[in-house]
C-alpha atoms as a PDB file:
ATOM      1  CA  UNK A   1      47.781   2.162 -34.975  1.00  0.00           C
ATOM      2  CA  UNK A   2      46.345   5.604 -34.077  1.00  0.00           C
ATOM      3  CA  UNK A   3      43.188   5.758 -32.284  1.00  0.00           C
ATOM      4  CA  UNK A   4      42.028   7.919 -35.113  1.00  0.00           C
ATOM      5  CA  UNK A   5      42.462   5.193 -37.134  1.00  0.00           C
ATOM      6  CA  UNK A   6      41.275   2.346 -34.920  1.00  0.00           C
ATOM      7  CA  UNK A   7      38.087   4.059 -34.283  1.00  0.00           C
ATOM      8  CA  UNK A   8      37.483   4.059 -38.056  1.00  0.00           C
ATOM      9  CA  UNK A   9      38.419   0.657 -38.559  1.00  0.00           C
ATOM     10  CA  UNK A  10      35.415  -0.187 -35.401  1.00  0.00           C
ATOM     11  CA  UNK A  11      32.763   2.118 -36.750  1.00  0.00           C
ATOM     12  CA  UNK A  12      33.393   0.593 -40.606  1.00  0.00           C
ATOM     13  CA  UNK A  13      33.151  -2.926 -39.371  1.00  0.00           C
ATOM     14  CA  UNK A  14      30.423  -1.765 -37.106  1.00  0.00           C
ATOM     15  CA  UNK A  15      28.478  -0.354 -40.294  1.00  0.00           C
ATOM     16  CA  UNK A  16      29.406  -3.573 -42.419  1.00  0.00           C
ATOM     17  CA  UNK A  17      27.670  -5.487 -39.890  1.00  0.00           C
ATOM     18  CA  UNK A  18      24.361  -3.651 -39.262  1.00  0.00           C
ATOM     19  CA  UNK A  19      24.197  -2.998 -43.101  1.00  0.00           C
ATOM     20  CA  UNK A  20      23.964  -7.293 -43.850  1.00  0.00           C
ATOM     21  CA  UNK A  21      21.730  -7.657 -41.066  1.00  0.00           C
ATOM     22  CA  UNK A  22      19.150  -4.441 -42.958  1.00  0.00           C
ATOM     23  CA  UNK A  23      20.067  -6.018 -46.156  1.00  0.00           C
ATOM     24  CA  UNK A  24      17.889  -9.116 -44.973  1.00  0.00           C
ATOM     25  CA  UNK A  25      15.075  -7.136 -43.746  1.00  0.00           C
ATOM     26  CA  UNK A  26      14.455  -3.827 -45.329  1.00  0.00           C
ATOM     27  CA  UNK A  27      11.132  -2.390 -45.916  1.00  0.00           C
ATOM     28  CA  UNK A  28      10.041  -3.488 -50.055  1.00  0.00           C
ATOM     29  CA  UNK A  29       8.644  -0.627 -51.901  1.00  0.00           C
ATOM     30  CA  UNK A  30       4.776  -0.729 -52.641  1.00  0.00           C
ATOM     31  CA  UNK A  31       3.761  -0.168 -56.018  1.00  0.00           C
ATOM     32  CA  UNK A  32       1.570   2.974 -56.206  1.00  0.00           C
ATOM     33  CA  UNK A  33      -1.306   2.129 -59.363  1.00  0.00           C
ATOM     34  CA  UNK A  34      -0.448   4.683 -62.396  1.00  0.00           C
ATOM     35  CA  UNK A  35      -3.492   6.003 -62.463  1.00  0.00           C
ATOM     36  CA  UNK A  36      -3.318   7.360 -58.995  1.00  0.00           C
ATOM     37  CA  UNK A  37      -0.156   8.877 -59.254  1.00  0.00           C
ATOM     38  CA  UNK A  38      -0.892  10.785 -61.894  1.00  0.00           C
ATOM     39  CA  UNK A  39      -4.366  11.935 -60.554  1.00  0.00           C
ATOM     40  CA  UNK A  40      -1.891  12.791 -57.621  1.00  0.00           C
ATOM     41  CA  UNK A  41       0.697  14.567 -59.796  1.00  0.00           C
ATOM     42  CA  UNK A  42      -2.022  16.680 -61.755  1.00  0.00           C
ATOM     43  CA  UNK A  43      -3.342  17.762 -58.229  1.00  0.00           C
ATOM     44  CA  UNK A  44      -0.009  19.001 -57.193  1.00  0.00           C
ATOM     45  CA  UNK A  45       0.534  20.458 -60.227  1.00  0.00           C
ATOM     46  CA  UNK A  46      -2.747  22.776 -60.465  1.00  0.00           C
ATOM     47  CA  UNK A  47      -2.928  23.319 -56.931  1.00  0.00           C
ATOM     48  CA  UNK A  48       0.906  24.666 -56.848  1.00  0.00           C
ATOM     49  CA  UNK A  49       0.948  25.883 -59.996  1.00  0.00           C
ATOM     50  CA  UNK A  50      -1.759  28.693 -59.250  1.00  0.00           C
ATOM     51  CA  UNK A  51       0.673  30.144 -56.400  1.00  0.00           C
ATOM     52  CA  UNK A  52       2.975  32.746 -57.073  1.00  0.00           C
ATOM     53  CA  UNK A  53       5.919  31.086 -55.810  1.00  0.00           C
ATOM     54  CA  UNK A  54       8.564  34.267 -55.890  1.00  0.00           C
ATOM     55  CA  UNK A  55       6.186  35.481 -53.457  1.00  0.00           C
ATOM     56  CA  UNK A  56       5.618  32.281 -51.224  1.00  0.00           C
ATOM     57  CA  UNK A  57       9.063  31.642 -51.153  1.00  0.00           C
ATOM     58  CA  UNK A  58       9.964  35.343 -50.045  1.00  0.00           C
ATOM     59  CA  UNK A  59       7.485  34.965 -46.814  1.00  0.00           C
ATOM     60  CA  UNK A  60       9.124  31.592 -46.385  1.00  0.00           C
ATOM     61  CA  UNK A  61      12.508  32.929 -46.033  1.00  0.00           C
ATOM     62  CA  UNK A  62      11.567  36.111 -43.982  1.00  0.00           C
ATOM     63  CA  UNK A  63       9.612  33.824 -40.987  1.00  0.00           C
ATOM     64  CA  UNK A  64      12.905  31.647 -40.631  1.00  0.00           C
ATOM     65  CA  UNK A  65      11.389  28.941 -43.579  1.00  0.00           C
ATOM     66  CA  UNK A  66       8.060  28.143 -42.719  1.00  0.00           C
ATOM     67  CA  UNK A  67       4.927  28.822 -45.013  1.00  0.00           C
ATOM     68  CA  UNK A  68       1.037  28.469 -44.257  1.00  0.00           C
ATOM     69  CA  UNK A  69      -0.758  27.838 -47.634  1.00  0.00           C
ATOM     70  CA  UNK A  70      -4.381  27.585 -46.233  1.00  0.00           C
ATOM     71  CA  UNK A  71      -6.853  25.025 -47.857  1.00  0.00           C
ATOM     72  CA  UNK A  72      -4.534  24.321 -50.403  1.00  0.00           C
ATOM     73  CA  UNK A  73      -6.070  20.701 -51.394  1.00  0.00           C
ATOM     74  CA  UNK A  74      -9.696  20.567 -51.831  1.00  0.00           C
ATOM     75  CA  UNK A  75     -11.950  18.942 -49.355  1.00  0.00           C
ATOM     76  CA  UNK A  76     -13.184  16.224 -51.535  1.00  0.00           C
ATOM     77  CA  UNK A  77      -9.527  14.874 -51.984  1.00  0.00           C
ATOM     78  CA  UNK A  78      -8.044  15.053 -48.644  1.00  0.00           C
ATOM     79  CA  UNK A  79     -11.324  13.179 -47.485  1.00  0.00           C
ATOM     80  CA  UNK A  80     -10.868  10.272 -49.979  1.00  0.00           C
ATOM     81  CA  UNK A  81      -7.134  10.036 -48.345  1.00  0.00           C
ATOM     82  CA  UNK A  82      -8.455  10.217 -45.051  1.00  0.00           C
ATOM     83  CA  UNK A  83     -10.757   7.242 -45.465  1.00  0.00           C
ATOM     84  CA  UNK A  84      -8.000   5.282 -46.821  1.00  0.00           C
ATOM     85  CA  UNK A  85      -6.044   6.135 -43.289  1.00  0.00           C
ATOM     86  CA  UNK A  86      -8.916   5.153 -41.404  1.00  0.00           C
ATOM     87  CA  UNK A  87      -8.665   1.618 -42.621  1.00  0.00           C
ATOM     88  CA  UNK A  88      -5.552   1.181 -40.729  1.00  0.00           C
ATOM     89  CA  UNK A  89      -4.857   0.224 -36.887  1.00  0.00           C
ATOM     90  CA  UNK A  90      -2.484   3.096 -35.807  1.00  0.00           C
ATOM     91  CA  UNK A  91      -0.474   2.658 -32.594  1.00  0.00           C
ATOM     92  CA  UNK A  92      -0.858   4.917 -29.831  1.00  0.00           C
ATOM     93  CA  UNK A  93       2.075   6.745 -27.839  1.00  0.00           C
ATOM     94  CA  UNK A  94       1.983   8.408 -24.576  1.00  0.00           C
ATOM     95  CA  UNK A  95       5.306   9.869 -22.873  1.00  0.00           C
ATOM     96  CA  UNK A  96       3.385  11.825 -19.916  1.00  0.00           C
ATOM     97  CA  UNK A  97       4.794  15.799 -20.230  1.00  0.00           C
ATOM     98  CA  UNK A  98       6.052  15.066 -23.802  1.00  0.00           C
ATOM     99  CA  UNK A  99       3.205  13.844 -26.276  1.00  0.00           C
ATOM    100  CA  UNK A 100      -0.057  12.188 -26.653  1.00  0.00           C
ATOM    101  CA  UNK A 101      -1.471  10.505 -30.013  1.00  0.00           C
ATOM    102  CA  UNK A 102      -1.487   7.980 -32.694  1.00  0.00           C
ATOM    103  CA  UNK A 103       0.504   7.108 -35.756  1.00  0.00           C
ATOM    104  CA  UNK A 104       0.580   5.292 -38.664  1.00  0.00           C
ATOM    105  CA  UNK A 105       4.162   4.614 -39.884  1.00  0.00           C
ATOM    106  CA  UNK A 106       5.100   4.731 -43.763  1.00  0.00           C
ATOM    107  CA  UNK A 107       5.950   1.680 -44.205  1.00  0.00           C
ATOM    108  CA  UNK A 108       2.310   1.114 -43.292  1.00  0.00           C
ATOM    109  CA  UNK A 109       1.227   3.672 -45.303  1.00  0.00           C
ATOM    110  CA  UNK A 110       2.660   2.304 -48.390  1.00  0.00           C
ATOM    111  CA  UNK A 111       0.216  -0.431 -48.427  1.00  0.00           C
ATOM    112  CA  UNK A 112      -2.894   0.726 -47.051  1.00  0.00           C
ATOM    113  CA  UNK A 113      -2.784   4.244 -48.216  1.00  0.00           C
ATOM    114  CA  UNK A 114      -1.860   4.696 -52.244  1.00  0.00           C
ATOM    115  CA  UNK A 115      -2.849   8.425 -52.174  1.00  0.00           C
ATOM    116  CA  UNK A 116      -1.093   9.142 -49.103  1.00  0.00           C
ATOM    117  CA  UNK A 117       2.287   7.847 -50.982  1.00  0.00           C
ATOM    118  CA  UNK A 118       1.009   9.243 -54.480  1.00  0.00           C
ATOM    119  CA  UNK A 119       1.409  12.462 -52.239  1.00  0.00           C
ATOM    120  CA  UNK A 120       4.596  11.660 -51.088  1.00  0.00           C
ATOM    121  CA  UNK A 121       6.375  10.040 -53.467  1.00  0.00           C
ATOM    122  CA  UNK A 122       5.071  12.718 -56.140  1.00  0.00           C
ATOM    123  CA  UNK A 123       7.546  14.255 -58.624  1.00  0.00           C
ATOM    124  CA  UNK A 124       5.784  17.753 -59.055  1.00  0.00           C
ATOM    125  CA  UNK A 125       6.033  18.126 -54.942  1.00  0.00           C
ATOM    126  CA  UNK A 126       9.321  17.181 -54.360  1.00  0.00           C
ATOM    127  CA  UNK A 127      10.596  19.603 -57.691  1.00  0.00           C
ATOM    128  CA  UNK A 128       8.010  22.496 -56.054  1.00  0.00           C
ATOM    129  CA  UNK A 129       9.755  21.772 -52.590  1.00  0.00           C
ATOM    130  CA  UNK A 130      13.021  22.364 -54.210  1.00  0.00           C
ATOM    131  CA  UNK A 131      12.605  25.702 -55.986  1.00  0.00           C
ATOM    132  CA  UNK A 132      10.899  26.872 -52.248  1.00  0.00           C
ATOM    133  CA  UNK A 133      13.778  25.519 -50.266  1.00  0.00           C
ATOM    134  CA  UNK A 134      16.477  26.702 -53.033  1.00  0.00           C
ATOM    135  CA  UNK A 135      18.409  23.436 -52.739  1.00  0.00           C
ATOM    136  CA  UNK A 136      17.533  19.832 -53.991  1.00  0.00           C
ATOM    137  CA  UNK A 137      15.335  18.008 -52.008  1.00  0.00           C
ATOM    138  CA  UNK A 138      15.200  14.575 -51.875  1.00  0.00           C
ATOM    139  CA  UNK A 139      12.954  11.560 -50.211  1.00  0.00           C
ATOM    140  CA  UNK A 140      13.765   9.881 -47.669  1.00  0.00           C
ATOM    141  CA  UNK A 141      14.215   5.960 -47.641  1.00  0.00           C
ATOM    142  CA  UNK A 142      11.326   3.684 -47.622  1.00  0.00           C
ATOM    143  CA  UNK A 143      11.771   1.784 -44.714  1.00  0.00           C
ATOM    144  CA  UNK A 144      11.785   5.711 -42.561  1.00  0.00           C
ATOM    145  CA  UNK A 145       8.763   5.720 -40.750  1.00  0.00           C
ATOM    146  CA  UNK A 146       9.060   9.204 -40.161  1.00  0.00           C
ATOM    147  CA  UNK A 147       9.374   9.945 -43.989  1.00  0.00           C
ATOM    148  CA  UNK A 148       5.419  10.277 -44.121  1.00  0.00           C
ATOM    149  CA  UNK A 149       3.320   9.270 -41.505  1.00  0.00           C
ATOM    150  CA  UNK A 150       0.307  10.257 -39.651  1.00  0.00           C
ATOM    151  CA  UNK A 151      -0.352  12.302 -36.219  1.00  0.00           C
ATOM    152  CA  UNK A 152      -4.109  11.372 -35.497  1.00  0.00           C
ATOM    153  CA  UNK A 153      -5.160  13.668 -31.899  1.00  0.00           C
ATOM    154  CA  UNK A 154      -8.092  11.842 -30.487  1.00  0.00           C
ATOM    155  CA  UNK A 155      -8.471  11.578 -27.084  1.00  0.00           C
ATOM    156  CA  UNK A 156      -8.868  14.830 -25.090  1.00  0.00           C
ATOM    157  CA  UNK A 157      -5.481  16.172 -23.793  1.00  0.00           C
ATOM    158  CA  UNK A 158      -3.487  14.902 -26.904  1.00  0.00           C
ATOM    159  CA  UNK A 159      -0.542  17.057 -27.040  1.00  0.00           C
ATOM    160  CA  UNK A 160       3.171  17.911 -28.464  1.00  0.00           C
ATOM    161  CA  UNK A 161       5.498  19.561 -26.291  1.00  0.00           C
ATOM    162  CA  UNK A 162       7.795  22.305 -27.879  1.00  0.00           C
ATOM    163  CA  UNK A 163      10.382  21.001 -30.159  1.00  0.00           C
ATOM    164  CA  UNK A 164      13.202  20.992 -33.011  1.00  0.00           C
ATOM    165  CA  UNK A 165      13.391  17.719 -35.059  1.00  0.00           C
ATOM    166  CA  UNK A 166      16.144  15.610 -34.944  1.00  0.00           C
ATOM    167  CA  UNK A 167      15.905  13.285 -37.838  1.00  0.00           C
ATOM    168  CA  UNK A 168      19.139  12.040 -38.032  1.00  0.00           C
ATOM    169  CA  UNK A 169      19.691  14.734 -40.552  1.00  0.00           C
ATOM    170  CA  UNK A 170      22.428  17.832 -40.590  1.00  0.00           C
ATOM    171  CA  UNK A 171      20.247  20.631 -39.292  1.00  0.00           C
ATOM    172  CA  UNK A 172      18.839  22.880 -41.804  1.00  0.00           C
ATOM    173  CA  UNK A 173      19.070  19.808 -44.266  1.00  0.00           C
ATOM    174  CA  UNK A 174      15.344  18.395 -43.189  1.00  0.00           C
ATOM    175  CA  UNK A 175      12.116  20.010 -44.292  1.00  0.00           C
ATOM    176  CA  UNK A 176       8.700  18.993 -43.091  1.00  0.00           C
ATOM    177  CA  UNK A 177       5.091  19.378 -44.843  1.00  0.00           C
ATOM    178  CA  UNK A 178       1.955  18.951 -42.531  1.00  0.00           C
ATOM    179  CA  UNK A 179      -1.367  18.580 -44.395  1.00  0.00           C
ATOM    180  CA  UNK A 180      -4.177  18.506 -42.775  1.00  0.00           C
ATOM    181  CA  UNK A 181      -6.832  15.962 -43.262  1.00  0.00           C
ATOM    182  CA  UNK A 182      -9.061  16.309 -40.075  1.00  0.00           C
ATOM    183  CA  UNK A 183      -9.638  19.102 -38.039  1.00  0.00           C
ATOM    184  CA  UNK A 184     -12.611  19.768 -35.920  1.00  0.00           C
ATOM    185  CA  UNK A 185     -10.854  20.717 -32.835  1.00  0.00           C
ATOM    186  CA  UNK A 186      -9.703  23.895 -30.876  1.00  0.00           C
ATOM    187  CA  UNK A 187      -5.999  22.259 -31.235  1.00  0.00           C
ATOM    188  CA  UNK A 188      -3.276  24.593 -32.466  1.00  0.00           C
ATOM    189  CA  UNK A 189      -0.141  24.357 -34.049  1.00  0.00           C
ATOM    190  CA  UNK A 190       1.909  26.836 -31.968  1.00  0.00           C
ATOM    191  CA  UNK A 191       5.158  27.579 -33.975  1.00  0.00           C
ATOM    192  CA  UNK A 192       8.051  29.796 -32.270  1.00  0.00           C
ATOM    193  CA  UNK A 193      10.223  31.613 -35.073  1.00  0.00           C
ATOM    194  CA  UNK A 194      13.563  33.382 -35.052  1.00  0.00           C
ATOM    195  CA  UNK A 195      14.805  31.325 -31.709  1.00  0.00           C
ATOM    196  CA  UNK A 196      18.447  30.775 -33.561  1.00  0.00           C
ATOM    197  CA  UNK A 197      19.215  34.087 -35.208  1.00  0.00           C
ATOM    198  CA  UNK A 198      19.547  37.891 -33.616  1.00  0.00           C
ATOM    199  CA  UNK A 199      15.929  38.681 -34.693  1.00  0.00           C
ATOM    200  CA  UNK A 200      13.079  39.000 -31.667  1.00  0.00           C
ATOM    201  CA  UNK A 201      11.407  35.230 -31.232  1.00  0.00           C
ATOM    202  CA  UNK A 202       7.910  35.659 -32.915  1.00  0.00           C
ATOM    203  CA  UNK A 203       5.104  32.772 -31.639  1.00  0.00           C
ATOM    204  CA  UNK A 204       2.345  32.205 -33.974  1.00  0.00           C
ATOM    205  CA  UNK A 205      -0.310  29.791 -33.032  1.00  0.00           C
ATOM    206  CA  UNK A 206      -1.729  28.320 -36.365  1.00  0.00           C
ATOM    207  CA  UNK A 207      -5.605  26.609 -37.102  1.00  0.00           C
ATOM    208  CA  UNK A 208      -5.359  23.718 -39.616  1.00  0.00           C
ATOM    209  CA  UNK A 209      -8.232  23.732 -41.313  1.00  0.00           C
ATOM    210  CA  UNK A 210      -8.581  20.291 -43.799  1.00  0.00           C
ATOM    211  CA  UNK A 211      -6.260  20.876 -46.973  1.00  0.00           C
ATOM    212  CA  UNK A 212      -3.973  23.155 -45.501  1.00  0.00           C
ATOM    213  CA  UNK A 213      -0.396  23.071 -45.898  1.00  0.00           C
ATOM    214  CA  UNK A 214       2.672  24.345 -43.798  1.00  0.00           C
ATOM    215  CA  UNK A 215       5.683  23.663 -44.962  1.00  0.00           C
ATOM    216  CA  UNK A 216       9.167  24.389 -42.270  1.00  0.00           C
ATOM    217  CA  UNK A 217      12.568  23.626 -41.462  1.00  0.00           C
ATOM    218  CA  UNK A 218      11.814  21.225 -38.261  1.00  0.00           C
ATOM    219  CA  UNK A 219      15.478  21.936 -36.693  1.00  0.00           C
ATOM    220  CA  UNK A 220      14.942  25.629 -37.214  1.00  0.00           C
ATOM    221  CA  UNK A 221      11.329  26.084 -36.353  1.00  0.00           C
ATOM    222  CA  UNK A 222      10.549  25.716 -32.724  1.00  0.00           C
ATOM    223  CA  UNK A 223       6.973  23.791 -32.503  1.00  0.00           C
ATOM    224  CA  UNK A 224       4.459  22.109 -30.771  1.00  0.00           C
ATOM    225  CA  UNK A 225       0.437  21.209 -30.973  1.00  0.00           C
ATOM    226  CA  UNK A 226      -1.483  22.091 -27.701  1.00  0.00           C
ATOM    227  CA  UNK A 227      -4.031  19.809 -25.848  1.00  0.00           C
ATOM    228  CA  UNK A 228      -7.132  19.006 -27.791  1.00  0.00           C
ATOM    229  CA  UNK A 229     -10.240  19.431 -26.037  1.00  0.00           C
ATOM    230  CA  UNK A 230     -13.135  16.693 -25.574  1.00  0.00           C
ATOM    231  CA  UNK A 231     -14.902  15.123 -28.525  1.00  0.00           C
ATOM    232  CA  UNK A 232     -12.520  16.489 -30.955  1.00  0.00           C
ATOM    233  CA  UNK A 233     -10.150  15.007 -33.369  1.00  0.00           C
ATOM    234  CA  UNK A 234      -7.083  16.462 -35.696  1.00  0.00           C
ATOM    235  CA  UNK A 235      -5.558  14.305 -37.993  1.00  0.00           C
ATOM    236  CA  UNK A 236      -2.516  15.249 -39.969  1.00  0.00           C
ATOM    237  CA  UNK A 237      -0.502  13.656 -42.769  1.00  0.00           C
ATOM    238  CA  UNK A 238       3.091  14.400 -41.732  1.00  0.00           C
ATOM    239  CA  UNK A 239       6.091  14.428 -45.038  1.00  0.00           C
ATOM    240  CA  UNK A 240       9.265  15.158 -45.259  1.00  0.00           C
ATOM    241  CA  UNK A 241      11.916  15.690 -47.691  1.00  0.00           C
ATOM    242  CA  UNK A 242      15.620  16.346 -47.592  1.00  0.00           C
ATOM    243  CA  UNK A 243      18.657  17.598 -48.852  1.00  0.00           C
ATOM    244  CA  UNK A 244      20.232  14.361 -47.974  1.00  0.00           C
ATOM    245  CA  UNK A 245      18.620  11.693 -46.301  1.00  0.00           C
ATOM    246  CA  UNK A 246      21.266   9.296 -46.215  1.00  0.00           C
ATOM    247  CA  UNK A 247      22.258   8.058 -42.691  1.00  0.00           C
ATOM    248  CA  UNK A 248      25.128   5.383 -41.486  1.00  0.00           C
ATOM    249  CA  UNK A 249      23.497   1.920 -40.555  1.00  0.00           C
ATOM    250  CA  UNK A 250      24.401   2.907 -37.316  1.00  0.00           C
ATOM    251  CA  UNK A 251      22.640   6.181 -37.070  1.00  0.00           C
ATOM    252  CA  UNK A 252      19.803   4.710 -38.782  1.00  0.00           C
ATOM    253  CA  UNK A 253      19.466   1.948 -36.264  1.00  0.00           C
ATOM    254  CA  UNK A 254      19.691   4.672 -33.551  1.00  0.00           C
ATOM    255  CA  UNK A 255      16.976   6.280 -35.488  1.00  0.00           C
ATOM    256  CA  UNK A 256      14.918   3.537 -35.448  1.00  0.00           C
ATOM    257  CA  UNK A 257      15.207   2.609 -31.636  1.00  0.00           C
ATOM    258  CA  UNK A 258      13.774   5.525 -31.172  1.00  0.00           C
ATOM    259  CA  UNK A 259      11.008   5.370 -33.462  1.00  0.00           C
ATOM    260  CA  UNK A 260      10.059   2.017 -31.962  1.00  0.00           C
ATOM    261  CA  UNK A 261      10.028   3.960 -28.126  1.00  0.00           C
ATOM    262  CA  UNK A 262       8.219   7.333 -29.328  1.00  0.00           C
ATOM    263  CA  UNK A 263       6.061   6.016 -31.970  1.00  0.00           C
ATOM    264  CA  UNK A 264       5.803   3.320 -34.083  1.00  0.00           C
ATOM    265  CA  UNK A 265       6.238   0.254 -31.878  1.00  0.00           C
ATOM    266  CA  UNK A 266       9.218  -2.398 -32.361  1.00  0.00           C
ATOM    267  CA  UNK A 267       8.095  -2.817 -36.034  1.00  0.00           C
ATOM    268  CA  UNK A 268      10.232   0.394 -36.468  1.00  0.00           C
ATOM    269  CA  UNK A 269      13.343  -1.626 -35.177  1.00  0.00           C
ATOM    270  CA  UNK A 270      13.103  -4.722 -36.350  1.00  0.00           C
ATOM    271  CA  UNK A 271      11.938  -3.692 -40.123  1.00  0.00           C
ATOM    272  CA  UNK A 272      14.153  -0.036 -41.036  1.00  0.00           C
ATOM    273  CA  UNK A 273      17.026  -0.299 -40.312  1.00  0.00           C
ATOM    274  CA  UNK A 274      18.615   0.002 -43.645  1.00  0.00           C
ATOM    275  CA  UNK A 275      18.871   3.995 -44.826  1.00  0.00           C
ATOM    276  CA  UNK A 276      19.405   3.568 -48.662  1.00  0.00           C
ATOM    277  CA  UNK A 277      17.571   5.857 -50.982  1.00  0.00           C
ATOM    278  CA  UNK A 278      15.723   3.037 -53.554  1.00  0.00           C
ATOM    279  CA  UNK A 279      16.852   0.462 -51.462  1.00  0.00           C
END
């Protein structure tokens, strides 16, 4: 047998393996009540629908696929999701040099927050998404923490170093959506463009007022948050959609490890392993 083939044969039977053990464990899917996702959906709709999206998609694509749609979602909303976030005990990471915060996983989300996954899970997003990206986007799997979660900046000196995204993803495939939902802070979201291509690297350093949107391609966008100052605190709702989300168990579970290391705790491990859209 050819070690082509061999190695198949292991990584198969490695797969078969990790899949029966996610089978037994997977993240369910929480119900989201009807009436919320369709106050969600009728949001989306009227809030998106009044932006000419030739012309956001045109910036989009000229700043390397990222978009800043200021105060997109009205105050009163994003405050009604906030207080449903507040409700829950996030876990708190530090990795000194790295990043400083808090998170709440989806998973979590799912059952404390319905709004949060109305937002998420929402048709009239995910086919907006689509026509800006100019590919199908998809969501990712329930049991991905990372598939909407929160970044809550409390303590003074809560930071992101500079970074691409690795999702487990092809690049270019992943697309992330920050809304904001807190900000009374002098915390930026510092975002470097162009750092891939022959055009001159362009940093912008963006102010996140509550109900703003920005909307980028995490593996092409170089970014980062810097240090918030005393007594402040920025809280964002973090989404992400993709052209396709499906991962090997074994990918996922190397996905996961690190979730449970960076962010979420060993719930991250233990509970999503399996990567299976509607699983």
């Amino acid at each position: 047998m050819s070690e082509v083939k061999l190695a198949a044969r292991v990584e198969a039977r490695l797969d078969a393996i990790v899949d029966r053990v996610a089978g037994a464990i997977a993240a369910p899917i929480a119900p989201v009540p009807p009436t919320i996702q369709a106050e969600i959906d009728a949001l989306w709709g009227e809030r998106l629908g009044a932006l000419d999206l030739p012309e956001v998609r045109e910036g989009f694509l000229a700043d390397g696929e990222l978009v800043v749609l200021p105060e997109l979602i009205p105050a009163a909303f994003v405050e009604r999701v906030l207080a449903e976030i507040d409700a829950a005990e996030p876990r708190r990471t530090r990795i000194p040099l790295v990043r400083s915060a808090q998170h709440v996983g989806w998973r979590t989300l799912q059952r404390i927050s319905p709004r949060s996954t109305a937002l998420y899970r929402s048709q009239v997003f995910l086919d907006w998404m689509t026509q800006l990206v100019g590919r199908p986007m998809q969501a990712k799997d329930p049991a991905d923490d990372h598939a909407c979660a929160t970044y809550e900046y409390t303590r003074a000196g809560d930071h992101m170093r500079p970074h691409y995204d690795t999702c487990g993803c092809e690049d270019g495939a992943s697309y992330t959506q920050l809304l904001s939902l807190h900000d009374r802070s002098s915390q930026r979201l510092v975002v470097d463009l162009h750092t891939r291509g022959d055009r001159p690297v362009e940093r912008r350093s963006i102010q996140t007022p509550p109900g703003t949107l920005v909307v980028f391609c995490g593996s092409k966008v170089l970014h980062s948050v810097t240090p918030l100052g005393p007594g402040e605190r920025r809280v964002i709702l973090s989404m992400s959609y993709a052209s396709d989300p499906t991962m090997k168990p074994w990918k996922r579970l190397f996905e996961n490890v690190k979730d449970a290391l960076l962010y979420f705790g060993p719930s991250a491990l233990v509970r999503g392993i399996r990567s299976r859209p509607g699983a």
